[in-house]
N, C-alpha and C. Protein backbone atom coordinates (compact mmCIF):
# COMPACT_ATOMS: atom_id res chain seq x y z
N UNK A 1 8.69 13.47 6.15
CA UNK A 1 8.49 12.10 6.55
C UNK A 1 8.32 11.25 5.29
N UNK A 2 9.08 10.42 5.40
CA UNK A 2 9.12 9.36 4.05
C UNK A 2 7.90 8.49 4.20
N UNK A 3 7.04 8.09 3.00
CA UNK A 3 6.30 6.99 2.88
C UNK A 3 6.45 6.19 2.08
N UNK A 4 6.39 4.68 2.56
CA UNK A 4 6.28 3.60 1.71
C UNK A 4 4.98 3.00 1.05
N UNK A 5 4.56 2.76 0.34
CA UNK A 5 3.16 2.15 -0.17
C UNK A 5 3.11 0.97 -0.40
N UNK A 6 2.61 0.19 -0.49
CA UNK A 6 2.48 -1.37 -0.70
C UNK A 6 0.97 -1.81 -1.28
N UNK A 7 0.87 -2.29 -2.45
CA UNK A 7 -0.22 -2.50 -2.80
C UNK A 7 -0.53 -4.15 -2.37
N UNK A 8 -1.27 -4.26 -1.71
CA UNK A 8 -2.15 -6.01 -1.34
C UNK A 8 -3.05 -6.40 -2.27
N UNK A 9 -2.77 -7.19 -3.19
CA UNK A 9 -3.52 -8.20 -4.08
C UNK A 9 -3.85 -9.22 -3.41
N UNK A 10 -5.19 -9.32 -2.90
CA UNK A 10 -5.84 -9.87 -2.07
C UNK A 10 -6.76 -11.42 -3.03
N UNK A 11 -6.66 -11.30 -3.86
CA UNK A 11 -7.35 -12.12 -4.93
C UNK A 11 -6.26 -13.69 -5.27
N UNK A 12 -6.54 -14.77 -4.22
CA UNK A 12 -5.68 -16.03 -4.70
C UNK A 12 -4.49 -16.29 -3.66
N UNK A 13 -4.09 -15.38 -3.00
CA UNK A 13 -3.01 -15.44 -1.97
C UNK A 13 -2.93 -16.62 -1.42
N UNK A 14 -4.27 -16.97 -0.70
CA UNK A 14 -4.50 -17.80 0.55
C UNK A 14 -4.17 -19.32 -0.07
N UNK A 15 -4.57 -19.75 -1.36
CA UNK A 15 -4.10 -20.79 -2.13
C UNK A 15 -2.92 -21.04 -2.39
N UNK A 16 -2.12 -19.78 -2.60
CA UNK A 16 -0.92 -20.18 -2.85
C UNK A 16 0.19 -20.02 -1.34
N UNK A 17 -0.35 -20.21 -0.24
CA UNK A 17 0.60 -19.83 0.92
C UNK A 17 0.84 -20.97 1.45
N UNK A 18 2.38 -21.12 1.94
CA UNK A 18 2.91 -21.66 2.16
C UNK A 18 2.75 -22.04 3.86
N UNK A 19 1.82 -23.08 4.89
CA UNK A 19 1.98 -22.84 5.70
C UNK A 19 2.96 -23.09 6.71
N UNK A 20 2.74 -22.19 7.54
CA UNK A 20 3.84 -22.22 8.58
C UNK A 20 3.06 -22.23 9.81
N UNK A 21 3.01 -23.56 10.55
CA UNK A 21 1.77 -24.28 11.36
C UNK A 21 2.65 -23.50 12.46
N UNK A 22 2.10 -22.10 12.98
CA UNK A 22 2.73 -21.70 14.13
C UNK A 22 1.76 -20.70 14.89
N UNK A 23 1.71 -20.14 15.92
CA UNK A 23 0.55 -19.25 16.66
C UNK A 23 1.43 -17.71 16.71
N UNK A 24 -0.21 -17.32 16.83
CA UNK A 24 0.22 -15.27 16.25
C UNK A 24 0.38 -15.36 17.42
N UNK A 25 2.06 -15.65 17.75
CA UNK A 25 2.38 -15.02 19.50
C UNK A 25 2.97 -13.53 18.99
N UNK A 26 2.86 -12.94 19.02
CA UNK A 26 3.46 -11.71 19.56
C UNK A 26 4.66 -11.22 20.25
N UNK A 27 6.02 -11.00 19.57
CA UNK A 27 7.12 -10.49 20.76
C UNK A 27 7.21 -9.38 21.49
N UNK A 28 8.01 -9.25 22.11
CA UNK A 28 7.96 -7.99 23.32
C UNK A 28 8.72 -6.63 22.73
N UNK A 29 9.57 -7.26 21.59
CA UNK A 29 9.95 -5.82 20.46
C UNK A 29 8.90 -5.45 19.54
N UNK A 30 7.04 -5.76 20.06
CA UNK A 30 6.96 -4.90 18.50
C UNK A 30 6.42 -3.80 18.80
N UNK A 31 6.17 -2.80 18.18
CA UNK A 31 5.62 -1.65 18.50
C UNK A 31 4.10 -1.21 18.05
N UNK A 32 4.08 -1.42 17.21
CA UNK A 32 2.33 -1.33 16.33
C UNK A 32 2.38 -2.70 15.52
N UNK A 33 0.83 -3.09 16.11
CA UNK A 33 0.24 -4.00 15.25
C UNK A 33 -1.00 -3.50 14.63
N UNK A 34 -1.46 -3.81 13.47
CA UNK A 34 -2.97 -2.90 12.87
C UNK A 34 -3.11 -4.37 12.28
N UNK A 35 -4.36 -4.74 12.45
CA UNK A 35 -5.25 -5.89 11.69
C UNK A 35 -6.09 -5.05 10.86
N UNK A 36 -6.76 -5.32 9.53
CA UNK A 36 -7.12 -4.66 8.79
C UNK A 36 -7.69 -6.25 7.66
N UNK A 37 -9.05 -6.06 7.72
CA UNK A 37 -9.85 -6.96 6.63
C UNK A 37 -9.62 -8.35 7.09
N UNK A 38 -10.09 -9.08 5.66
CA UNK A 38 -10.56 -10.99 6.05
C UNK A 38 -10.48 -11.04 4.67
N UNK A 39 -10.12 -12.40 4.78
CA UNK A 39 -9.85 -13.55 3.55
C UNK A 39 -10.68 -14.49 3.70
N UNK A 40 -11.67 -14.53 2.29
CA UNK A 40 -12.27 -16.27 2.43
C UNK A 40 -11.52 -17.21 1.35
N UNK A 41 -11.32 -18.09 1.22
CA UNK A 41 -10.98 -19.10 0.07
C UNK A 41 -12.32 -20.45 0.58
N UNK A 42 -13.47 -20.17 -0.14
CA UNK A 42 -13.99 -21.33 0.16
C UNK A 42 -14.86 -21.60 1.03
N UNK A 43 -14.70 -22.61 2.36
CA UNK A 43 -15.18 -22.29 3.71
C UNK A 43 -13.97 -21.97 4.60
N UNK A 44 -12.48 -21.71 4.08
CA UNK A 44 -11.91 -21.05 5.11
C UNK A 44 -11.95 -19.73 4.87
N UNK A 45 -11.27 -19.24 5.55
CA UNK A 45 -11.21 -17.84 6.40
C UNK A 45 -10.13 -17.26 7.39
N UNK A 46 -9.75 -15.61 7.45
CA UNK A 46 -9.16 -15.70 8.08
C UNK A 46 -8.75 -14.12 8.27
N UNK A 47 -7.55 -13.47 8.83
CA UNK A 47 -7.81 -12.07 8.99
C UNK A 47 -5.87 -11.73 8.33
N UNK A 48 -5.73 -10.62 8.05
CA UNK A 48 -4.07 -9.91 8.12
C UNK A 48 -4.21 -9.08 9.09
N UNK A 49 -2.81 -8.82 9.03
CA UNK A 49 -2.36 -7.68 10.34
C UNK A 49 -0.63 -7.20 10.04
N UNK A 50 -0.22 -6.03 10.12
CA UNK A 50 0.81 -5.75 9.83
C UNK A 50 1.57 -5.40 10.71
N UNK A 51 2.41 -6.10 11.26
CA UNK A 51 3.36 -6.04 12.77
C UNK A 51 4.71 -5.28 12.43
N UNK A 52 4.91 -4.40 13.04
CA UNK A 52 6.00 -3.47 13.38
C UNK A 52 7.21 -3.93 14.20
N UNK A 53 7.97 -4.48 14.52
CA UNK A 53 9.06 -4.85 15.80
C UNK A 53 10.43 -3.57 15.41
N UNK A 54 10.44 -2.80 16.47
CA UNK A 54 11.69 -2.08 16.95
C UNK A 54 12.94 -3.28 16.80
N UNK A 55 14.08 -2.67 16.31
CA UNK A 55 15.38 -3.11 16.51
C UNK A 55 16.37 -2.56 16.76
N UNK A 56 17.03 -3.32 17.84
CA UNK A 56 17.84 -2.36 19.30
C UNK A 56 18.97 -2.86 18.93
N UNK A 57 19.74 -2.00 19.56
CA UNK A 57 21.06 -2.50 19.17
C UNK A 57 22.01 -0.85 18.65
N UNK A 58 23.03 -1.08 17.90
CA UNK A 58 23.76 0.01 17.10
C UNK A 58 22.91 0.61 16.49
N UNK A 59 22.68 0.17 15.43
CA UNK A 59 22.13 1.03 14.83
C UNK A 59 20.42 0.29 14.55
N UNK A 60 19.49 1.29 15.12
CA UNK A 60 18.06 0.75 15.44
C UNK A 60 17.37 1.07 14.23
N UNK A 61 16.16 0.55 14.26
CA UNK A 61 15.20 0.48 12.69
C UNK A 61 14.14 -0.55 13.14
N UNK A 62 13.65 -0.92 11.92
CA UNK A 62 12.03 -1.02 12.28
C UNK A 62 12.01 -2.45 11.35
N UNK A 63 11.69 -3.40 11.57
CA UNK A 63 11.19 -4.69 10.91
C UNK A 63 9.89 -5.24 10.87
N UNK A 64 9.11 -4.76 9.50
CA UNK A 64 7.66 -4.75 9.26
C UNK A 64 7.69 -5.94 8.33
N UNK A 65 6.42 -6.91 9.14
CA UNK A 65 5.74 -8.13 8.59
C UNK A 65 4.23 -7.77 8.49
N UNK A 66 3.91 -8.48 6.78
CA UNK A 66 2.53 -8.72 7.16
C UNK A 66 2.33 -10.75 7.14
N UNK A 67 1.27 -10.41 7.95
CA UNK A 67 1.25 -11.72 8.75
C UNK A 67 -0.46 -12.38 8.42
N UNK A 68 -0.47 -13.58 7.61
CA UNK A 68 -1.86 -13.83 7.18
C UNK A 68 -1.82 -14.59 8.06
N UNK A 69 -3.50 -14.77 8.77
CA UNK A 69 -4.39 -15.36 9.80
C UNK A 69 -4.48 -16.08 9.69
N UNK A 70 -5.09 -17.45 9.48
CA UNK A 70 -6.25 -18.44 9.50
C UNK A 70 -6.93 -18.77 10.87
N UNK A 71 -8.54 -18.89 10.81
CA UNK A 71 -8.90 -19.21 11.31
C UNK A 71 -8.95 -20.95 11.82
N UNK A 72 -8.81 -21.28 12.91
CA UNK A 72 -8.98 -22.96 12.97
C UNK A 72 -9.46 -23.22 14.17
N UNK A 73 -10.43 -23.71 14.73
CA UNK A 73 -11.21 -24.46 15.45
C UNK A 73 -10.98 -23.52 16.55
N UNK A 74 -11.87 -21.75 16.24
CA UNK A 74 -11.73 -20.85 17.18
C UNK A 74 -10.40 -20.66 17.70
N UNK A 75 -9.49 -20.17 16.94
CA UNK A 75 -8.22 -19.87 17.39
C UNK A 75 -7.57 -19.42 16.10
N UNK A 76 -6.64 -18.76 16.00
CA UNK A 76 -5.53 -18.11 15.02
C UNK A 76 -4.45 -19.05 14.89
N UNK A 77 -4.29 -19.07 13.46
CA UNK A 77 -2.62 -19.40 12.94
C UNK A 77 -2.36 -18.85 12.26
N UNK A 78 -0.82 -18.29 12.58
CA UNK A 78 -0.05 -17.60 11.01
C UNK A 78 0.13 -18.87 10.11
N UNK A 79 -0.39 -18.14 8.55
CA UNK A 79 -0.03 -19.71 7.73
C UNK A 79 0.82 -18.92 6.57
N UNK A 80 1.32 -17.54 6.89
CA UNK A 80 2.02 -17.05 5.97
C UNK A 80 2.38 -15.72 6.86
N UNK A 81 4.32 -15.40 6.50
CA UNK A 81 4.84 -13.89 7.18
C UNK A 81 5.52 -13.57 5.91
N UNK A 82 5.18 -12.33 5.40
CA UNK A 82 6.15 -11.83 4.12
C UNK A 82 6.61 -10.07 4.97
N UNK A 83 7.49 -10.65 4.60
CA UNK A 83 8.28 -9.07 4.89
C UNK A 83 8.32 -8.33 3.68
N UNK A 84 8.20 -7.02 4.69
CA UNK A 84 7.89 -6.00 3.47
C UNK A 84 8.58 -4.66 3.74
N UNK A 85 8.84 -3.70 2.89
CA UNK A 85 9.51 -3.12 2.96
C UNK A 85 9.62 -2.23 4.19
N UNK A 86 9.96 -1.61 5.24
CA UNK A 86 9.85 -0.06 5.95
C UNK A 86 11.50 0.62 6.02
N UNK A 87 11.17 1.62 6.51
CA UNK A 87 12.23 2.82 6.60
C UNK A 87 13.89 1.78 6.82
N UNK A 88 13.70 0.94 7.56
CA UNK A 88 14.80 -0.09 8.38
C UNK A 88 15.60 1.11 9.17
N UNK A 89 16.82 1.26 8.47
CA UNK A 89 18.20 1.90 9.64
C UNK A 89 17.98 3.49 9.09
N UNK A 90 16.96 3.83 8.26
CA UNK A 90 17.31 5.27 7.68
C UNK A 90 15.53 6.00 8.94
N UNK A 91 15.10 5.49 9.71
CA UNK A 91 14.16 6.14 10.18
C UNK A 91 12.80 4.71 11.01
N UNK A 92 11.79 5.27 11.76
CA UNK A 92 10.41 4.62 12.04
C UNK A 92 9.19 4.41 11.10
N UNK A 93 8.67 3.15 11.61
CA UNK A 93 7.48 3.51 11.08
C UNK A 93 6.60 4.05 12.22
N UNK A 94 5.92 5.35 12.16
CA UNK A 94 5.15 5.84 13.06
C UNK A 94 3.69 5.60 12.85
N UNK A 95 3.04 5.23 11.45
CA UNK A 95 1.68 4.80 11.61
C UNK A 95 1.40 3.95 10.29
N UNK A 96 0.12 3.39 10.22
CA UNK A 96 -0.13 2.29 9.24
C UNK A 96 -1.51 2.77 8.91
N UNK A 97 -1.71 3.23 7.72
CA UNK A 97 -2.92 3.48 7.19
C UNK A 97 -3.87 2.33 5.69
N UNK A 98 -4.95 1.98 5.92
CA UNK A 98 -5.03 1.29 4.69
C UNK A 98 -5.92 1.75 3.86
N UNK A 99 -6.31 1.96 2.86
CA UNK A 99 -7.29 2.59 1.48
C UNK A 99 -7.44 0.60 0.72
N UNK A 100 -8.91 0.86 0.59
CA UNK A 100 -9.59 -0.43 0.04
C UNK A 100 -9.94 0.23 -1.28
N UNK A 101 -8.88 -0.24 -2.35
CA UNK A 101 -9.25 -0.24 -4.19
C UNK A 101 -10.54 -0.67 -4.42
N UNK A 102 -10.75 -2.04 -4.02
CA UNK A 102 -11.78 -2.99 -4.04
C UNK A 102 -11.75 -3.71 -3.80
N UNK A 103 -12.85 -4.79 -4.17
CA UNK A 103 -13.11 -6.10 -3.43
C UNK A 103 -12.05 -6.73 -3.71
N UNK A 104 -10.83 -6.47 -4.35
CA UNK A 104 -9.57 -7.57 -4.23
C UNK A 104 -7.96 -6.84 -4.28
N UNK A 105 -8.20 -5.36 -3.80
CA UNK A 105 -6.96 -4.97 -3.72
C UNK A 105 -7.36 -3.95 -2.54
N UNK A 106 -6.32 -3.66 -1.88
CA UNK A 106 -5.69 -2.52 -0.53
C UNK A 106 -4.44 -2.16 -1.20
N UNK A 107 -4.19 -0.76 -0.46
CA UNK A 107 -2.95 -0.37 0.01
C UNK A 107 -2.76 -0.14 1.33
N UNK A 108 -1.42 -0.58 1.28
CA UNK A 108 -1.35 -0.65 2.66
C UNK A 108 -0.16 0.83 2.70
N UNK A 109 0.12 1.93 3.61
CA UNK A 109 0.84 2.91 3.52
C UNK A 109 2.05 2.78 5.33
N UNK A 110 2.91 2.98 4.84
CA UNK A 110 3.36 2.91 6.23
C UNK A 110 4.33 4.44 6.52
N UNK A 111 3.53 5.08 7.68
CA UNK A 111 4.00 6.29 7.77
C UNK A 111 5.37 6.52 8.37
């Protein structure tokens, strides 16, 4: 089973993101979602989560986003989606594990 690793530099992100004023809806292709930790910048705040969506069709594969939170007046917004690498057309991702470096880095592993 192949693994990908992804290291999260968690230190400054939230300053530099680009928002995208839209709600963590959820589609009906994804397969695993894992939320994992919180971001403060300040008095905001907010959570990640790394979404999985199946892709159907000829030839099927896996399209993995991680997706930053913000919190706003008791409710979620994505204010940032970066795609990141997984298996795509050569295999699944079957699980998402994370290891905390420290207070400003993760890995994120996708099985």
């Amino acid at each position: 089973m192949k693994k990908i690793i992804i290291l999260l530099i968690l230190a400054g992100f939230s300053s530099n993101c680009v928002a995208q004023d839209s709600d963590p809806v959820i589609s009906s292709n994804v397969w695993l979602v894992k939320t994992q930790g919180t971001w403060v910048n300040g008095k905001e705040y907010g959570y990640y989560r790394i979404v999985v969506s199946r892709i159907v069709g000829d030839h099927g594969g896996d399209s993995t986003t991680l997706e930053i939170l913000k919190v706003v007046d008791d409710s979620l917004k994505v204010i940032k989606q970066i795609r990141i690498p997984s298996p795509g057309y050569k295999g699944y991702v079957n699980n998402i594990s994370f290891l905390q470096l420290d207070d400003k880095s993760q890995i994120i592993c996708l099985d």
